[in-house]
C-alpha atoms as a PDB file:
ATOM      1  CA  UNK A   1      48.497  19.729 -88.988  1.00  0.00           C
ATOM      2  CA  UNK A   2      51.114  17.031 -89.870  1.00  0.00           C
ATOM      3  CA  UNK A   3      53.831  16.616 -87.837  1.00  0.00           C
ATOM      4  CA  UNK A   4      57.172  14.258 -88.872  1.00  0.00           C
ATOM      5  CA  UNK A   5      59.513  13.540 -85.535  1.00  0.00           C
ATOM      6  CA  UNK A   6      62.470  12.060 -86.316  1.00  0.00           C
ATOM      7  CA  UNK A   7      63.736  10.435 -83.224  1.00  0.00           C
ATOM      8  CA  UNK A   8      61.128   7.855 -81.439  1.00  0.00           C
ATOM      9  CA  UNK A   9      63.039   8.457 -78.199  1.00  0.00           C
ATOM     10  CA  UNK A  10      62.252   9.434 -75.051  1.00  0.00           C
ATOM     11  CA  UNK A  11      61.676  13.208 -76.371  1.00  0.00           C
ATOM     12  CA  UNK A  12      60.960  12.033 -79.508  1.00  0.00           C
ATOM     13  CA  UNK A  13      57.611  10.427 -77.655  1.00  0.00           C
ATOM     14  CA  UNK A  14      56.932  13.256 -75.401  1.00  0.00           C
ATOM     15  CA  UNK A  15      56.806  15.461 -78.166  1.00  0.00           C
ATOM     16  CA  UNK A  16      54.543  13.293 -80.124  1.00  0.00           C
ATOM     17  CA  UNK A  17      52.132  12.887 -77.424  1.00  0.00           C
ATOM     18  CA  UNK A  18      51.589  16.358 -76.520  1.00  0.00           C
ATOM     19  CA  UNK A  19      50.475  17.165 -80.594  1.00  0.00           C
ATOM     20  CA  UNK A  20      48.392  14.218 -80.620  1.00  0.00           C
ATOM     21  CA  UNK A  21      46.246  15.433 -77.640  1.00  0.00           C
ATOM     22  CA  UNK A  22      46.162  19.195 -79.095  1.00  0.00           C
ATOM     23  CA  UNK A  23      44.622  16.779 -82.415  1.00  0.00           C
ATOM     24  CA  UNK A  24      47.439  16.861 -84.307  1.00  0.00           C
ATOM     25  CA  UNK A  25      48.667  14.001 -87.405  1.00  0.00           C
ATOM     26  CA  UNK A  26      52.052  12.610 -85.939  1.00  0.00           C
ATOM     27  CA  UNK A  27      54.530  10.617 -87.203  1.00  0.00           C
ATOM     28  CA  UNK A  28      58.111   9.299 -85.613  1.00  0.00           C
ATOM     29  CA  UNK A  29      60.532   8.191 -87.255  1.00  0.00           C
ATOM     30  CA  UNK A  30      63.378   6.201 -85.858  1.00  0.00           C
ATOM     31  CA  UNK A  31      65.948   3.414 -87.285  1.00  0.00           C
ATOM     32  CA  UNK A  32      66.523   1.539 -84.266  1.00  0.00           C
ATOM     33  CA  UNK A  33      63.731  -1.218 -83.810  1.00  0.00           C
ATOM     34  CA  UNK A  34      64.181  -0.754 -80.061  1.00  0.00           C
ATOM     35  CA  UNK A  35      62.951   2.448 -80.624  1.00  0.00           C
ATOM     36  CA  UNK A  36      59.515   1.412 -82.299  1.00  0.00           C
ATOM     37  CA  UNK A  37      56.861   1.217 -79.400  1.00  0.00           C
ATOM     38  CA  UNK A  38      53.811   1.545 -80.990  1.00  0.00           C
ATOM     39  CA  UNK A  39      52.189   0.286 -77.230  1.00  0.00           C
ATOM     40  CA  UNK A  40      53.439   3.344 -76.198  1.00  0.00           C
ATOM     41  CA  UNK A  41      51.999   6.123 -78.460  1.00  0.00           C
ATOM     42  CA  UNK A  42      49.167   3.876 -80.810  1.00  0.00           C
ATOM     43  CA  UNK A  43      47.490   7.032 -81.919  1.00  0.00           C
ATOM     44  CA  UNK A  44      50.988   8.166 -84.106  1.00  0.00           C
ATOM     45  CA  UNK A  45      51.615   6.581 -86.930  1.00  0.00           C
ATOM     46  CA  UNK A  46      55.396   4.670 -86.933  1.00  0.00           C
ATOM     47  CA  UNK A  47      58.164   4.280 -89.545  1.00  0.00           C
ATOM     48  CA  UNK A  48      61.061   2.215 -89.370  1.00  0.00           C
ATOM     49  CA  UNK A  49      63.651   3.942 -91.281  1.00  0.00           C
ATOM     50  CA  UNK A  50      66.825   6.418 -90.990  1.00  0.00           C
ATOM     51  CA  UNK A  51      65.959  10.289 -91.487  1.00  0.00           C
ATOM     52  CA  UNK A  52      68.805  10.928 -92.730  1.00  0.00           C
ATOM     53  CA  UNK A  53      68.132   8.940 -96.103  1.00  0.00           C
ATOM     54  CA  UNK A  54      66.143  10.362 -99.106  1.00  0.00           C
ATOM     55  CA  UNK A  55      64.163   7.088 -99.947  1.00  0.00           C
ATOM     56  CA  UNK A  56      63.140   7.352 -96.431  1.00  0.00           C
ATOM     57  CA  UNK A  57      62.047  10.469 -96.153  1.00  0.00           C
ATOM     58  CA  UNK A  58      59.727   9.761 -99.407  1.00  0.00           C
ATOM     59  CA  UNK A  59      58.330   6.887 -97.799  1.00  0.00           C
ATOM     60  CA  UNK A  60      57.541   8.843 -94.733  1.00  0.00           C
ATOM     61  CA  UNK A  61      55.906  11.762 -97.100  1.00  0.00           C
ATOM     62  CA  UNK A  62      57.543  14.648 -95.735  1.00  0.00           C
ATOM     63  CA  UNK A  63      56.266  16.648 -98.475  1.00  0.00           C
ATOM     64  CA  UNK A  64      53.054  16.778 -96.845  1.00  0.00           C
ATOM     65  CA  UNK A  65      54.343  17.601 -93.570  1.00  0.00           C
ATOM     66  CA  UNK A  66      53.636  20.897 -92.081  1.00  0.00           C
ATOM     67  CA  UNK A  67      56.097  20.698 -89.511  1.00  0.00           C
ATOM     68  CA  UNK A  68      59.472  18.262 -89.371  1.00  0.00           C
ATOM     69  CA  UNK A  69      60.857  18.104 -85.942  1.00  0.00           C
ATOM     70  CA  UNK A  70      64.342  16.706 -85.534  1.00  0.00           C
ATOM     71  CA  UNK A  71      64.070  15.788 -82.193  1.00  0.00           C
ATOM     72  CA  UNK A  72      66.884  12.836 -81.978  1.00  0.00           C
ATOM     73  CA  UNK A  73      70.022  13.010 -79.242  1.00  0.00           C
ATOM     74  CA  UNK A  74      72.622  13.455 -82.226  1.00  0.00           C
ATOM     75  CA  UNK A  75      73.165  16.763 -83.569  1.00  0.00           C
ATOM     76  CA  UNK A  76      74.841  15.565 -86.551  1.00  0.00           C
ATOM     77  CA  UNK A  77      71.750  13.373 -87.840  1.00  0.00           C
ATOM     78  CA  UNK A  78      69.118  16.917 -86.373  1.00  0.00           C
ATOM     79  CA  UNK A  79      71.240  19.215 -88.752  1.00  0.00           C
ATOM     80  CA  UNK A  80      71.217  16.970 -91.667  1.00  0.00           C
ATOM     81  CA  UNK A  81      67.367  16.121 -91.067  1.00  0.00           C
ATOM     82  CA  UNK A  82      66.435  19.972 -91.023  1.00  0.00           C
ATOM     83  CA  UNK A  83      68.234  20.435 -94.137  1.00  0.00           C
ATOM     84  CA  UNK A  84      66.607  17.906 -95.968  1.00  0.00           C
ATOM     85  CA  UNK A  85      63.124  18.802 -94.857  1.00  0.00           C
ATOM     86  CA  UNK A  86      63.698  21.976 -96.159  1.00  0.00           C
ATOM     87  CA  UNK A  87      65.235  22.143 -99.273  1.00  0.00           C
ATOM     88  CA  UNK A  88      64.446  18.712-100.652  1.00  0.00           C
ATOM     89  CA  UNK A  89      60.523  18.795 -99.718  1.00  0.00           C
ATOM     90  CA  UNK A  90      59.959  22.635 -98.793  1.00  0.00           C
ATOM     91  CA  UNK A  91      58.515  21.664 -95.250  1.00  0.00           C
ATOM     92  CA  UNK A  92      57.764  25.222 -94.132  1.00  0.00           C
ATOM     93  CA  UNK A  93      58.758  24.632 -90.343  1.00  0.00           C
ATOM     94  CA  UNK A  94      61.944  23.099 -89.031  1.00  0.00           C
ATOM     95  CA  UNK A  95      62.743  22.386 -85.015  1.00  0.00           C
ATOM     96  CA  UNK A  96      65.819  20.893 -84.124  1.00  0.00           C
ATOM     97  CA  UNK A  97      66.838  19.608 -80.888  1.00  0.00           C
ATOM     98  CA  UNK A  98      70.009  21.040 -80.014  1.00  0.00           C
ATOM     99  CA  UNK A  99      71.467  18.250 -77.672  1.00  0.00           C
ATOM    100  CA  UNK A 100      75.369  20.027 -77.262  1.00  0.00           C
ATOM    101  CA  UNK A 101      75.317  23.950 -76.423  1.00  0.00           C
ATOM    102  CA  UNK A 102      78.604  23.821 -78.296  1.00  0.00           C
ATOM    103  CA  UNK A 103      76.549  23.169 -81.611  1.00  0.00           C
ATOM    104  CA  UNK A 104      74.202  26.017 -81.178  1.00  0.00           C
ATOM    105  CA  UNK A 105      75.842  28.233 -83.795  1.00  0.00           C
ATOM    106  CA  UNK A 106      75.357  25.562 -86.497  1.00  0.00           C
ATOM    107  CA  UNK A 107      71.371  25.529 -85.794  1.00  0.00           C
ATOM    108  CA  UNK A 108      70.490  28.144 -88.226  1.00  0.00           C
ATOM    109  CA  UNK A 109      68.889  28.780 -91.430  1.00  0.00           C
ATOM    110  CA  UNK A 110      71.952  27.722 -93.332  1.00  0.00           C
ATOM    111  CA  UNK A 111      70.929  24.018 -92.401  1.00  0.00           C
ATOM    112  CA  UNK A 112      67.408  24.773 -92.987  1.00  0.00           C
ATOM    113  CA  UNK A 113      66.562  25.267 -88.828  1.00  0.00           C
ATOM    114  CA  UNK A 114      64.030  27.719 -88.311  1.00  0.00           C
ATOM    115  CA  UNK A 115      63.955  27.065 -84.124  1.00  0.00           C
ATOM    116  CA  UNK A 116      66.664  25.557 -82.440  1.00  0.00           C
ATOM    117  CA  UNK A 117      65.504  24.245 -79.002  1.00  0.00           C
ATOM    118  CA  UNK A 118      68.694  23.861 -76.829  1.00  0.00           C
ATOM    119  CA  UNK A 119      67.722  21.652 -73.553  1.00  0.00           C
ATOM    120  CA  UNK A 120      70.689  22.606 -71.852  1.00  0.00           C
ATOM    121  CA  UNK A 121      70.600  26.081 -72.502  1.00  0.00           C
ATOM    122  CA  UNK A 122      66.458  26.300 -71.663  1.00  0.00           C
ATOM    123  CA  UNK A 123      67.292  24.710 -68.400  1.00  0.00           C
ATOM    124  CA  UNK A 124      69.692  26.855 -67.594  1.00  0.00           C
ATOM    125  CA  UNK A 125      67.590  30.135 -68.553  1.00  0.00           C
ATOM    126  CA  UNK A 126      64.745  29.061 -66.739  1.00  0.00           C
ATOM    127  CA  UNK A 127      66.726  28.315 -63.307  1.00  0.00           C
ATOM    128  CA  UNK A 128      67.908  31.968 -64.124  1.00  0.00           C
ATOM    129  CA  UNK A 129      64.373  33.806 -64.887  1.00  0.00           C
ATOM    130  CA  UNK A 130      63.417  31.858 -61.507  1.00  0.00           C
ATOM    131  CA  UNK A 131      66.081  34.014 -59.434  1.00  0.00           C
ATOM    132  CA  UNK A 132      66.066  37.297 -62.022  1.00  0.00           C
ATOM    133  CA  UNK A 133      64.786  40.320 -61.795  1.00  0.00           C
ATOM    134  CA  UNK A 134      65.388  42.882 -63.927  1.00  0.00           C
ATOM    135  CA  UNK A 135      68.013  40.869 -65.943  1.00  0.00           C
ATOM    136  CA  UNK A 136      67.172  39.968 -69.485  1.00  0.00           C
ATOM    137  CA  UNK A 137      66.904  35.645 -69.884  1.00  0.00           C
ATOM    138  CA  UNK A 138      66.937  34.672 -73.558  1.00  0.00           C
ATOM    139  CA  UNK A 139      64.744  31.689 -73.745  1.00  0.00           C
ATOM    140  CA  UNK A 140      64.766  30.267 -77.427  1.00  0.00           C
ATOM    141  CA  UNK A 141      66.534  31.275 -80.071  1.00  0.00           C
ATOM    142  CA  UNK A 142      64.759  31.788 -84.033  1.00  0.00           C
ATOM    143  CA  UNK A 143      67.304  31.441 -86.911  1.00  0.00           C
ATOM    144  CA  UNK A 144      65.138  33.583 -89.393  1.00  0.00           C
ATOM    145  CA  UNK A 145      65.231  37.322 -88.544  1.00  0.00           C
ATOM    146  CA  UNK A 146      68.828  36.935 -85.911  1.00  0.00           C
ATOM    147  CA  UNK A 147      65.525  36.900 -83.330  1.00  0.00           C
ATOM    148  CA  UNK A 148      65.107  35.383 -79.797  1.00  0.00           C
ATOM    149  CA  UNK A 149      62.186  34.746 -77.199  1.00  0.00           C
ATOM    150  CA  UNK A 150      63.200  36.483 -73.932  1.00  0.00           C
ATOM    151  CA  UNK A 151      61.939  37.310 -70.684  1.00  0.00           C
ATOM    152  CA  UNK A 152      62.453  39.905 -67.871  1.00  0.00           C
ATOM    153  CA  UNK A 153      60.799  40.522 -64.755  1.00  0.00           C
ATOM    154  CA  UNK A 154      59.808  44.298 -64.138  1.00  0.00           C
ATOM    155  CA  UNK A 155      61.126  45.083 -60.949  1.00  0.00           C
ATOM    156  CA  UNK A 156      59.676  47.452 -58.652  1.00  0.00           C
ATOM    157  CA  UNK A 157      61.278  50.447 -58.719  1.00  0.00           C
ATOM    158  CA  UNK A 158      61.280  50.377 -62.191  1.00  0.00           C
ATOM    159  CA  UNK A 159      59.916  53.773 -64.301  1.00  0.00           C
ATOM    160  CA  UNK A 160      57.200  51.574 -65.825  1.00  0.00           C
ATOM    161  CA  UNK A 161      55.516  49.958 -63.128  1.00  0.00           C
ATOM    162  CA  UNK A 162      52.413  51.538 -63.665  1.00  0.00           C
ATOM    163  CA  UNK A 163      52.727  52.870 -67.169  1.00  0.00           C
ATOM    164  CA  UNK A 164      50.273  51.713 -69.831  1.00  0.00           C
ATOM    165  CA  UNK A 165      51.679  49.128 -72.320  1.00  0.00           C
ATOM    166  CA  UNK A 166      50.655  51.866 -75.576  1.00  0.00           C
ATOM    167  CA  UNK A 167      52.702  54.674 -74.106  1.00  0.00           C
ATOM    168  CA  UNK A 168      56.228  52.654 -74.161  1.00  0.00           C
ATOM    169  CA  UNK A 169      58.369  53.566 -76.717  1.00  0.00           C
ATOM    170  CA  UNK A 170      59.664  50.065 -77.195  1.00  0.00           C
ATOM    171  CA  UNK A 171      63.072  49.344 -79.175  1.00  0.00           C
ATOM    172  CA  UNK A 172      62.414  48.685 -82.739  1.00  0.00           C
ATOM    173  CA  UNK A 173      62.343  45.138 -83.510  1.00  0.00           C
ATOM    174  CA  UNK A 174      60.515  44.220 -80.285  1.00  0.00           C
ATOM    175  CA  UNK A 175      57.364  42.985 -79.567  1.00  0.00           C
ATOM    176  CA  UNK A 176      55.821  42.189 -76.276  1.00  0.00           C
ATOM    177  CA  UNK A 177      53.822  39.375 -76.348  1.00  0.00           C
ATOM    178  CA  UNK A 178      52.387  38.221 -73.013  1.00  0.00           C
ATOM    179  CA  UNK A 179      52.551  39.461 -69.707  1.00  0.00           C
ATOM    180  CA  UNK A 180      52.621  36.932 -66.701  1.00  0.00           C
ATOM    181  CA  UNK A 181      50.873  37.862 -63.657  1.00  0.00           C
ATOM    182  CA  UNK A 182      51.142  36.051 -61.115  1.00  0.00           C
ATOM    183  CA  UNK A 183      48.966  32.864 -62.453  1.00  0.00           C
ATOM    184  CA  UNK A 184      46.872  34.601 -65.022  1.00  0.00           C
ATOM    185  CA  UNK A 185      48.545  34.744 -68.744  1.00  0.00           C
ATOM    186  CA  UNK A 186      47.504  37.943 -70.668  1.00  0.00           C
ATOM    187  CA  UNK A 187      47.604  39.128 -74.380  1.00  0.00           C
ATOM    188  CA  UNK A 188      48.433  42.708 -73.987  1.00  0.00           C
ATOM    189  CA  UNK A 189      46.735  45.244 -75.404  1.00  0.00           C
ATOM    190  CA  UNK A 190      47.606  49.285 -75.188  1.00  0.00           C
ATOM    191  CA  UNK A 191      44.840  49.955 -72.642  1.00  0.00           C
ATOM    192  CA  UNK A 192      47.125  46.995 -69.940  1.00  0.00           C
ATOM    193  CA  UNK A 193      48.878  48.605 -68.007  1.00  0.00           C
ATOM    194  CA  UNK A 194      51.999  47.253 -66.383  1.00  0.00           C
ATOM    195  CA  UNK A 195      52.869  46.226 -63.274  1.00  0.00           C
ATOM    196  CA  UNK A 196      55.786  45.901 -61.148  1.00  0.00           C
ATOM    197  CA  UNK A 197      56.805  42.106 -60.942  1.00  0.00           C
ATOM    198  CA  UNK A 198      55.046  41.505 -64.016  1.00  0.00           C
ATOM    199  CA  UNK A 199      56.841  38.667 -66.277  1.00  0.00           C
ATOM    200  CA  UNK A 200      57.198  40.292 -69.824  1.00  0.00           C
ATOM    201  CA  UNK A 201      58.493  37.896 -72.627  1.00  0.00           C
ATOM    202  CA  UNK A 202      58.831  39.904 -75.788  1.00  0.00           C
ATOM    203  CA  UNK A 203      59.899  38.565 -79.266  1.00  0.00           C
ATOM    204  CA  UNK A 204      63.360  41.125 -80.297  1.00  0.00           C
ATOM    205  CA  UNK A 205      66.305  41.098 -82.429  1.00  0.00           C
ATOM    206  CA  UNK A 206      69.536  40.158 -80.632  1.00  0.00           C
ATOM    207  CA  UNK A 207      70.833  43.803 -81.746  1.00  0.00           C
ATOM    208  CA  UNK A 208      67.695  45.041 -79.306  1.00  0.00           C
ATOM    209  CA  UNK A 209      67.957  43.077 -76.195  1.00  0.00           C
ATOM    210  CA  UNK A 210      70.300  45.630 -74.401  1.00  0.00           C
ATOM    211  CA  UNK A 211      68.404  48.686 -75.038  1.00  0.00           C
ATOM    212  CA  UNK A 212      65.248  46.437 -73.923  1.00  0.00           C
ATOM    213  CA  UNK A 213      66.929  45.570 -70.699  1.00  0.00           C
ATOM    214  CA  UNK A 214      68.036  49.322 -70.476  1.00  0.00           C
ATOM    215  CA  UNK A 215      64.647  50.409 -70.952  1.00  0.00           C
ATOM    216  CA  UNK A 216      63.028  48.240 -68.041  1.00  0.00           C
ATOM    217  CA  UNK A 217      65.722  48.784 -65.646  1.00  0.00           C
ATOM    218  CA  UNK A 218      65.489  52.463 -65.605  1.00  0.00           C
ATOM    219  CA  UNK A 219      64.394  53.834 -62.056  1.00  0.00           C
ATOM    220  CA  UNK A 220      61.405  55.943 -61.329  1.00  0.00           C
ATOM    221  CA  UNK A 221      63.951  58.556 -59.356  1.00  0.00           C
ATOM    222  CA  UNK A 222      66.222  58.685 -62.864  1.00  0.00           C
ATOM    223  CA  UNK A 223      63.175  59.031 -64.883  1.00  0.00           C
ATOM    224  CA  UNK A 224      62.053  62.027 -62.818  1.00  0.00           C
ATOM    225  CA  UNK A 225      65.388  63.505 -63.357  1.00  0.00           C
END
């Protein structure tokens, strides 16, 4: 897979290293020739140009990219990125680095962002999943399909503690994906069954999340009822 980063920062480099070692093509992009330190990631390749400009973006082949990741620490220059990528050269997925909370709501599919990564906001809901149970933590947001990446905790009184993951009736628009027990990551299938303190993260629709939260919450003694 080819990968274009625009941003050769700190993140920018991070990012970059963690595709090339998962074998990955990568290349950052970056105007700033302070920012162009090949020493530091030789395998990518490195272009000296600004993202937001059209005859750069042909010189750094974006057509052919698989993936553009805006990944600098201006939202301004992420939005305009992710809009070129996808409707000048059709790259079929867009991340953008969110770097002000405030300029979440403009990260959508209107400017061609298909996730919006917010650092602030991921810190935030992981410092809250760490102290939550019980309580739905929205972890990353996806502009196509109004869907998000959340997580709850099934706490132990909870009606399905014990239940197998086929017999739910989950929300529509929901779809469990993992279960996280204690160090072991599993890919549930109908036969799992689930188990109190169990760390669900399910793919829903925004609409969803309540009745998902509803649905976890509910006690074994209400249940009976």
């Amino acid at each position: 897979m080819r990968v274009a980063i625009a941003g050769a920062g700190a993140v920018g480099r991070s990012i970059a290293g963690e595709l090339l070692e998962n074998g990955h093509e990568v290349l950052l992009v970056d105007k700033a020739p302070t920012a162009i330190s090949v020493e530091r990631v030789p395998q990518a390749e490195w272009l000296l140009a600004d993202a937001c400009e059209i005859t750069s973006l042909d010189e750094a082949a974006l057509q052919r990219c698989n993936v553009v990741i805006a990944a600098t620490g201006d939202d301004k220059v992420n939005l305009v990125v992710s809009l070129l990528a996808k409707t000048e050269y059709g790259v079929p997925r867009v991340v953008a680095r969110v770097n002000n909370p405030k300029n979440e709501w403009l990260f959508n599919e209107s400017w061609g962002v298909d996730v919006a990564v917010s650092t602030p906001r991921l810190m935030s809901a992981l410092v809250e999943e760490a102290v939550s149970v019980g309580d739905l933590v929205r972890l990353l947001r996806f502009s196509h399909g109004d869907a998000n990446l959340v997580e709850l905790t099934l706490p132990p009184e909870s009606a399905l503690a014990g239940t197998r993951v086929g017999d739910v009736q989950w929300p529509e628009d929901t779809s469990l994906v993992t279960i996280i027990r204690g160090t072991r990551v599993l890919a549930p299938t109908p036969e799992d069954s689930l188990e109190a303190g169990d760390e669900l993260l399910f793919v829903a629709a925004q609409a969803r999340e309540e009745q998902l939260e509803d649905l976890l919450s509910v006690r074994r003694e209400s249940a009976a009822g």
